[in-house]
Protein backbone atom coordinates (compact mmCIF):
# COMPACT_ATOMS: atom_id res chain seq x y z
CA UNK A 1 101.84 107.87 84.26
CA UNK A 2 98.06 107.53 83.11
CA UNK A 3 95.99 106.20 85.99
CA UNK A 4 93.96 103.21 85.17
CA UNK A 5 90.70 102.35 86.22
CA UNK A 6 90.20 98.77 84.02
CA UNK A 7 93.85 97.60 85.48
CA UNK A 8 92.95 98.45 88.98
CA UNK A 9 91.64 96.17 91.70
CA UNK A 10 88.92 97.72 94.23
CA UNK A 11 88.39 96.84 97.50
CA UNK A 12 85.92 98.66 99.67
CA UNK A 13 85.50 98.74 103.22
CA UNK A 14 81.98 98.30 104.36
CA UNK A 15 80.00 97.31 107.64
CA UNK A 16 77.01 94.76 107.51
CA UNK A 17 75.02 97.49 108.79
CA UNK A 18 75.56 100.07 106.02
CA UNK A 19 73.89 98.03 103.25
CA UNK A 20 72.22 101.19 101.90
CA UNK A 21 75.75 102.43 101.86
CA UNK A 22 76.90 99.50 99.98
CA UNK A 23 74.13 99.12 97.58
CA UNK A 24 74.80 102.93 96.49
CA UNK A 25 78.12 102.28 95.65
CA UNK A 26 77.60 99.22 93.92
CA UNK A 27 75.39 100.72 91.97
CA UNK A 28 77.73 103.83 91.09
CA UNK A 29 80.56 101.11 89.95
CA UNK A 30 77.83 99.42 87.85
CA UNK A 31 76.76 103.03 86.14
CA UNK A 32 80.57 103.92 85.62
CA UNK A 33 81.00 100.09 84.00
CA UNK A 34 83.78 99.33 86.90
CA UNK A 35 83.55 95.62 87.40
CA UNK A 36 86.60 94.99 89.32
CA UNK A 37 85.61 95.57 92.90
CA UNK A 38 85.49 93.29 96.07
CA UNK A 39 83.86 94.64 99.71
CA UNK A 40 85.79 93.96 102.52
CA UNK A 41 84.06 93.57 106.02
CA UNK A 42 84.95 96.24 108.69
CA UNK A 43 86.75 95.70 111.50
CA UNK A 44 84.41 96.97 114.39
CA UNK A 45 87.34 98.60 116.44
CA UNK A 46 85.05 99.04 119.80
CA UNK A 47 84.01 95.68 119.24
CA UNK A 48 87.44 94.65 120.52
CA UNK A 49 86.13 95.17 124.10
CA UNK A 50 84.58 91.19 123.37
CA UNK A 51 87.16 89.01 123.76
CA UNK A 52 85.55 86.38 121.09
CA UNK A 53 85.69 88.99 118.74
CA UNK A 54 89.96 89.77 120.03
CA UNK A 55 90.12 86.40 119.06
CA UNK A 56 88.25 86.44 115.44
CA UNK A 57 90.18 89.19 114.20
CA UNK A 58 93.33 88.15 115.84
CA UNK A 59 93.06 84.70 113.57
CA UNK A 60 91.44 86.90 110.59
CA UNK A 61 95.14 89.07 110.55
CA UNK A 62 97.16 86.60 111.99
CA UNK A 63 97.73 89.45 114.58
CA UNK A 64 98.85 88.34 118.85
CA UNK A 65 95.86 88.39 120.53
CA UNK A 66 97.93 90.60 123.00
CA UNK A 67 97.98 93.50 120.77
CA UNK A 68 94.09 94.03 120.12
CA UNK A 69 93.03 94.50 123.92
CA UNK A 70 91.79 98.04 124.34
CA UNK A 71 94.33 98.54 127.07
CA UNK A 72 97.07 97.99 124.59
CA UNK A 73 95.79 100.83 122.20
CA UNK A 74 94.85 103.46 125.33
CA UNK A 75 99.01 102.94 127.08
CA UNK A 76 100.51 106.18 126.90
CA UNK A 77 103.75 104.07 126.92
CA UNK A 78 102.47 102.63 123.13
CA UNK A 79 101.18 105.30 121.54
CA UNK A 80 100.23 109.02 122.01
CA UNK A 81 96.95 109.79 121.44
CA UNK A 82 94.92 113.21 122.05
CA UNK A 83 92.45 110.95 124.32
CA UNK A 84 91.91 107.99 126.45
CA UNK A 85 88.47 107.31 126.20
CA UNK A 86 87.75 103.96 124.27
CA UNK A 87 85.03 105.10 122.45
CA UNK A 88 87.52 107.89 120.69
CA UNK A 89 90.49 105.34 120.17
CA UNK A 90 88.32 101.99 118.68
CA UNK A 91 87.06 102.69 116.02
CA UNK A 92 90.45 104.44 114.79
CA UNK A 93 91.90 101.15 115.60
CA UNK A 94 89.22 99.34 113.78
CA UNK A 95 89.41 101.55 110.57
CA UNK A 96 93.82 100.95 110.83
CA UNK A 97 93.15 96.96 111.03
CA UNK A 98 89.99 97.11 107.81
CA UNK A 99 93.10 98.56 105.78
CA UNK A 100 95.65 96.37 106.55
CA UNK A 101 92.77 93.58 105.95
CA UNK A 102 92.41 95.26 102.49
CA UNK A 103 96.08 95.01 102.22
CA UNK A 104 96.51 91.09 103.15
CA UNK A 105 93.32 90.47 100.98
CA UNK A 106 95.37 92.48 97.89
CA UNK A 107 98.76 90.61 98.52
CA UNK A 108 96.40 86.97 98.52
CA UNK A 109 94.88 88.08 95.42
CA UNK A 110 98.10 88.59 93.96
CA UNK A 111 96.92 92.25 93.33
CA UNK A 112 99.63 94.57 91.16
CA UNK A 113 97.42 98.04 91.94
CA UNK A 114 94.91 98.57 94.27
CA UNK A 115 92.57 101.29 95.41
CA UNK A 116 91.17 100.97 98.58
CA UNK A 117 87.45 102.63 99.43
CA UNK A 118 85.66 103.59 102.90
C-alpha cells in the first residue's frame, strides 16, 4: 500500500509558546504544497499541579478529574515509572493526553487516516 500524503489528515501538536516552532512548520507544509493540517494545543502535563487547569483538561477529554492529579500518575500502585519526581513524570503525562486529544479531535472530524506531529 502507497502512502498518501493528499488523503491524509495532519494534526500537529504545538505549545502557544513555540510559535517560532509552529511558524517553521507551517511554512515547510506550505513549501511541500500540504494543505491538510490542523495544530492541536499541548497539554502542559506539569501544569496539572493547578487544579483549574485539572479541571480544563478534564472537561477538554471528558477525562475524571480524579485521574489527572499528579499523585495519581507518581502511585507506584498505578504505574511503574523509573522516577517519582513530578517534574520527570508531567510532561510525559502531558505529551500521552496531546495524543489522545489528537485522537478525539480525528474521530470528531470524522478522520479515515491521520498522521499525528510533535
Amino acid at each position: 500500500m502507497k502512502f498518501d500524503i493528499d488523503n491524509t489528515s495532519i494534526l500537529f501538536i504545538n505549545r502557544s509558546v513555540d510559535i517560532i516552532r509552529k511558524i517553521k512548520l507551517i511554512d515547510r507544509f506550505k513549501k511541500l504544497k500540504i494543505n491538510n493540517f490542523r495544530k492541536v494545543e499541548a497539554i502542559i502535563g506539569i501544569r496539572l499541579i493547578q487544579e483549574s487547569y485539572r479541571y480544563f483538561i478534564s472537561s477538554l477529554l471528558d477525562i475524571p478529574i480524579d485521574k489527572l492529579l499528579p499523585e495519581y500518575w507518581l502511585s507506584r500502585k498505578n504505574f511503574t515509572s523509573l522516577s517519582t519526581k513530578r517534574s520527570n513524570v508531567l510532561p510525559r503525562v502531558g505529551c500521552m493526553l496531546s495524543h489522545i486529544l489528537c485522537f478525539k479531535r480525528a474521530i470528531y472530524l470524522n478522520y479515515s487516516n491521520l498522521l499525528i506531529l510533535e
